[in-house]
N, C-alpha and C. Protein backbone atom coordinates (compact mmCIF):
# COMPACT_ATOMS: atom_id res chain seq x y z
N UNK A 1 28.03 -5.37 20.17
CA UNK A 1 27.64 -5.68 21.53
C UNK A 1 27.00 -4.45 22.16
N UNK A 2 26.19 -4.50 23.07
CA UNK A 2 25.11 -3.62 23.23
C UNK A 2 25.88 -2.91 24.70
N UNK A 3 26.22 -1.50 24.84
CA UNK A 3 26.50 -1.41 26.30
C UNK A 3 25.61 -0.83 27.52
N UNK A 4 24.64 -0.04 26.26
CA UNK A 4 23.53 0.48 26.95
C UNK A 4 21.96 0.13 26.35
N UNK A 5 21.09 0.23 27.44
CA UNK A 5 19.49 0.54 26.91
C UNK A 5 19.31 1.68 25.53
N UNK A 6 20.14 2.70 26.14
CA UNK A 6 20.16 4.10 25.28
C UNK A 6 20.23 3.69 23.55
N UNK A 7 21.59 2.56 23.48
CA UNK A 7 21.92 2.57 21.89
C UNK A 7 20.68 1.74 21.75
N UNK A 8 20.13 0.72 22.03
CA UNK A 8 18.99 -0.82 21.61
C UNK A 8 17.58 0.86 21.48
N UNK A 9 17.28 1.58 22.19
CA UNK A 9 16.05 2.40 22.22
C UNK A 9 16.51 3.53 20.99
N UNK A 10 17.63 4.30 20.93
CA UNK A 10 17.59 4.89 19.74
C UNK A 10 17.89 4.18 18.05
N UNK A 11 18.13 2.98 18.06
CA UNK A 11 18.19 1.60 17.03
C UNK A 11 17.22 1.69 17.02
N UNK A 12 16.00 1.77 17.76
CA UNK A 12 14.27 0.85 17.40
C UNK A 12 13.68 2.14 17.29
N UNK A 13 14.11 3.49 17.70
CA UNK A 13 13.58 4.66 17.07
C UNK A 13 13.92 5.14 15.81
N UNK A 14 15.45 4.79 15.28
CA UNK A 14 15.30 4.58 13.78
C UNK A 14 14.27 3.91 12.93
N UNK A 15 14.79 2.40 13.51
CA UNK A 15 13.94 1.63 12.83
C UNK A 15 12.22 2.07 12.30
N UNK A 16 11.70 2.49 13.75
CA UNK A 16 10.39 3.02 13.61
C UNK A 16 10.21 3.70 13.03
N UNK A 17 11.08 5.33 13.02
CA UNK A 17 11.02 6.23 11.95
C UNK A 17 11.40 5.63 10.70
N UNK A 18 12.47 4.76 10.00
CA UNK A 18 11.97 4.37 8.74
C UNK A 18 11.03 3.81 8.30
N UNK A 19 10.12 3.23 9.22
CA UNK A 19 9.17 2.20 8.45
C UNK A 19 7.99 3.50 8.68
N UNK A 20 7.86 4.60 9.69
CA UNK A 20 6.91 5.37 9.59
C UNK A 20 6.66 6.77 8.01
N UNK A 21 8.47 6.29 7.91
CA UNK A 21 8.77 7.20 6.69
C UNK A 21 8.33 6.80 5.38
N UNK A 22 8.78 5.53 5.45
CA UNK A 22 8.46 4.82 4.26
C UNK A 22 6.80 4.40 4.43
N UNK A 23 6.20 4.20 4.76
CA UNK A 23 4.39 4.33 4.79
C UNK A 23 4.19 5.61 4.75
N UNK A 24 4.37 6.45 4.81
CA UNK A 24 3.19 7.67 4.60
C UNK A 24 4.15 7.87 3.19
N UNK A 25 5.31 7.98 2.71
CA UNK A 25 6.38 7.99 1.81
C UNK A 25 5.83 7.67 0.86
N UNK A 26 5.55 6.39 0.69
CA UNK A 26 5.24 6.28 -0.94
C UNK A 26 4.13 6.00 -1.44
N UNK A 27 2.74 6.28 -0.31
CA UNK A 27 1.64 6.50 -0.74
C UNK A 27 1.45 8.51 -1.24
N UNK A 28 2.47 9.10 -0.31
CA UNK A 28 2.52 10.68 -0.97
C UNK A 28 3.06 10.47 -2.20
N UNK A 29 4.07 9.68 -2.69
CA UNK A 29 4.68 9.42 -3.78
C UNK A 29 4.00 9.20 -5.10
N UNK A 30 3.18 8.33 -4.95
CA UNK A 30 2.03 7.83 -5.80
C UNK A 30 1.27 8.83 -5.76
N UNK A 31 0.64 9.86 -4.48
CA UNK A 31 -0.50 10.52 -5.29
C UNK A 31 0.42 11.58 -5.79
N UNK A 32 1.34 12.37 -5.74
CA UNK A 32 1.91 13.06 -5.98
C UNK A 32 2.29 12.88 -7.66
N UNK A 33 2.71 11.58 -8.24
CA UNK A 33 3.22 11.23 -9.49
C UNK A 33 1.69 11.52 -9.93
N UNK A 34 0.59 10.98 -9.43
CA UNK A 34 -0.48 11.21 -10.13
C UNK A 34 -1.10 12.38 -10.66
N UNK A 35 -0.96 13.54 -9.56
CA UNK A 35 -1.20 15.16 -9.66
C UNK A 35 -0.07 15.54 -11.13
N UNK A 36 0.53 15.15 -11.22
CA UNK A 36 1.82 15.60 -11.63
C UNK A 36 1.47 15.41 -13.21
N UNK A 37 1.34 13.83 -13.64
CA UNK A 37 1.02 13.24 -14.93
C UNK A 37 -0.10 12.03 -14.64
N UNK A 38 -1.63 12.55 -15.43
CA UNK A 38 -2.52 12.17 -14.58
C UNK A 38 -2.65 10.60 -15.82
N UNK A 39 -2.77 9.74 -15.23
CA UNK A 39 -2.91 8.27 -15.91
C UNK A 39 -3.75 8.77 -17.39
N UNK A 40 -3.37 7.60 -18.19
CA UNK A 40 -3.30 7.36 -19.85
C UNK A 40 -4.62 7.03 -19.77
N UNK A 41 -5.72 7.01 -20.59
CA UNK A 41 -6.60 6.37 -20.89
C UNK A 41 -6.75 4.79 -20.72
N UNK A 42 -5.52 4.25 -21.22
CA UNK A 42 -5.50 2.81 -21.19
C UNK A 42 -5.01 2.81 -20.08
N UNK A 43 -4.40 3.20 -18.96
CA UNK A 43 -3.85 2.74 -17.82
C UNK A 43 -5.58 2.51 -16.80
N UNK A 44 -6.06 3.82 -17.31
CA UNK A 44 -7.50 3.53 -16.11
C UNK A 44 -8.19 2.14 -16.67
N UNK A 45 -8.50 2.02 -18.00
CA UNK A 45 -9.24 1.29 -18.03
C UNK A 45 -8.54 -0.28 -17.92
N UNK A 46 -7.37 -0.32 -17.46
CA UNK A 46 -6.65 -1.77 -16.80
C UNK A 46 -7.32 -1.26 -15.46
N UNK A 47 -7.02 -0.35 -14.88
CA UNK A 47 -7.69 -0.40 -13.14
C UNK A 47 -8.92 -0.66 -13.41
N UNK A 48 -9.74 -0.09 -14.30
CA UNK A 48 -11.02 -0.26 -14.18
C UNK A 48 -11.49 -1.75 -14.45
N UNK A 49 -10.51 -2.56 -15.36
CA UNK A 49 -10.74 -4.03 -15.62
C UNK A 49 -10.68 -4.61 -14.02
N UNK A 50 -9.14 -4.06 -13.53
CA UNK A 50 -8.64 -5.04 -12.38
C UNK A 50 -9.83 -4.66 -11.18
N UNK A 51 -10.39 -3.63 -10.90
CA UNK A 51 -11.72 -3.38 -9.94
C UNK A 51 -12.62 -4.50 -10.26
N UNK A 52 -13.04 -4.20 -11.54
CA UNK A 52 -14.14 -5.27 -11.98
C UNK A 52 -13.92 -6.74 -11.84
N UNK A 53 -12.54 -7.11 -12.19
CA UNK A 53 -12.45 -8.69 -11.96
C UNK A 53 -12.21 -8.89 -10.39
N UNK A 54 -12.09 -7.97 -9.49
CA UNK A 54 -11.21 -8.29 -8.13
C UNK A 54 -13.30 -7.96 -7.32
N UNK A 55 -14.09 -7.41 -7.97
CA UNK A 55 -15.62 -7.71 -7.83
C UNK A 55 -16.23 -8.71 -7.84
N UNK A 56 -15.71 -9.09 -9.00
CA UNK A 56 -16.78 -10.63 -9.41
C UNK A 56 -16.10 -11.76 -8.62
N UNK A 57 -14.69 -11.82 -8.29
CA UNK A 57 -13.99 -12.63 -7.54
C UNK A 57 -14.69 -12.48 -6.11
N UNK A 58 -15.11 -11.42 -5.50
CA UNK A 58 -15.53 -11.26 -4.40
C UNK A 58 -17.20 -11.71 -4.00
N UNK A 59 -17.93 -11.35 -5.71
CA UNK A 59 -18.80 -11.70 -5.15
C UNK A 59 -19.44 -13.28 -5.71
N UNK A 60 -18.10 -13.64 -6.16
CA UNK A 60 -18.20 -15.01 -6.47
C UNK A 60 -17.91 -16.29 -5.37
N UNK A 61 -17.50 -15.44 -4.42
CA UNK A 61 -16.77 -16.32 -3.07
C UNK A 61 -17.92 -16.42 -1.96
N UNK A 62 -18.90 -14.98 -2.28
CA UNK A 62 -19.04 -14.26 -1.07
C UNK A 62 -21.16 -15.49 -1.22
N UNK A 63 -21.01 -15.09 -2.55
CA UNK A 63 -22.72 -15.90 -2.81
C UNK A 63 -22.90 -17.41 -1.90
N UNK A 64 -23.82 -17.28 -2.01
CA UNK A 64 -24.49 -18.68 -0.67
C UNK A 64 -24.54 -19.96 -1.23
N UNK A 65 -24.20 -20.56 -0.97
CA UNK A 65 -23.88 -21.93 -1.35
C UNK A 65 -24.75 -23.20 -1.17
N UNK A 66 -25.22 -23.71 -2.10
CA UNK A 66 -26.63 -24.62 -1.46
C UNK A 66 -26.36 -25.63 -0.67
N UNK A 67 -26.97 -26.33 -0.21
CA UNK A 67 -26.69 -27.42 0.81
C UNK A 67 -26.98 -28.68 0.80
């Protein structure tokens, strides 16, 4: 049960600081693992597949459509 404004405003300043922690958090995380041990040969060329198919999907949606 809530007795003050004070506890509900420092609750939603947690809250905020975790979700502000966790967004900048585990995008440093990721580039950080990357600096660290830099991707396999075969790992790029899955990104480089998944770029290419997430392209043609785009510009398969995006082309003009006859009428």
């Amino acid at each position: 049960m809530r007795t003050s404004t004070r506890e509900v405003s420092l609750f939603t300043a947690l809250i905020i600081g975790a979700i502000v922690i966790v967004g900048f958090g585990v995008p440093a995380f990721m580039w950080l693992t990357k600096l660290i041990r830099p991707p396999k040969p075969e790992e790029e060329a899955i990104h480089r597949g998944v770029a290419a198919a997430r392209k043609a999907a785009r510009d398969l949606i995006d082309r003009p459509r006859p009428h």
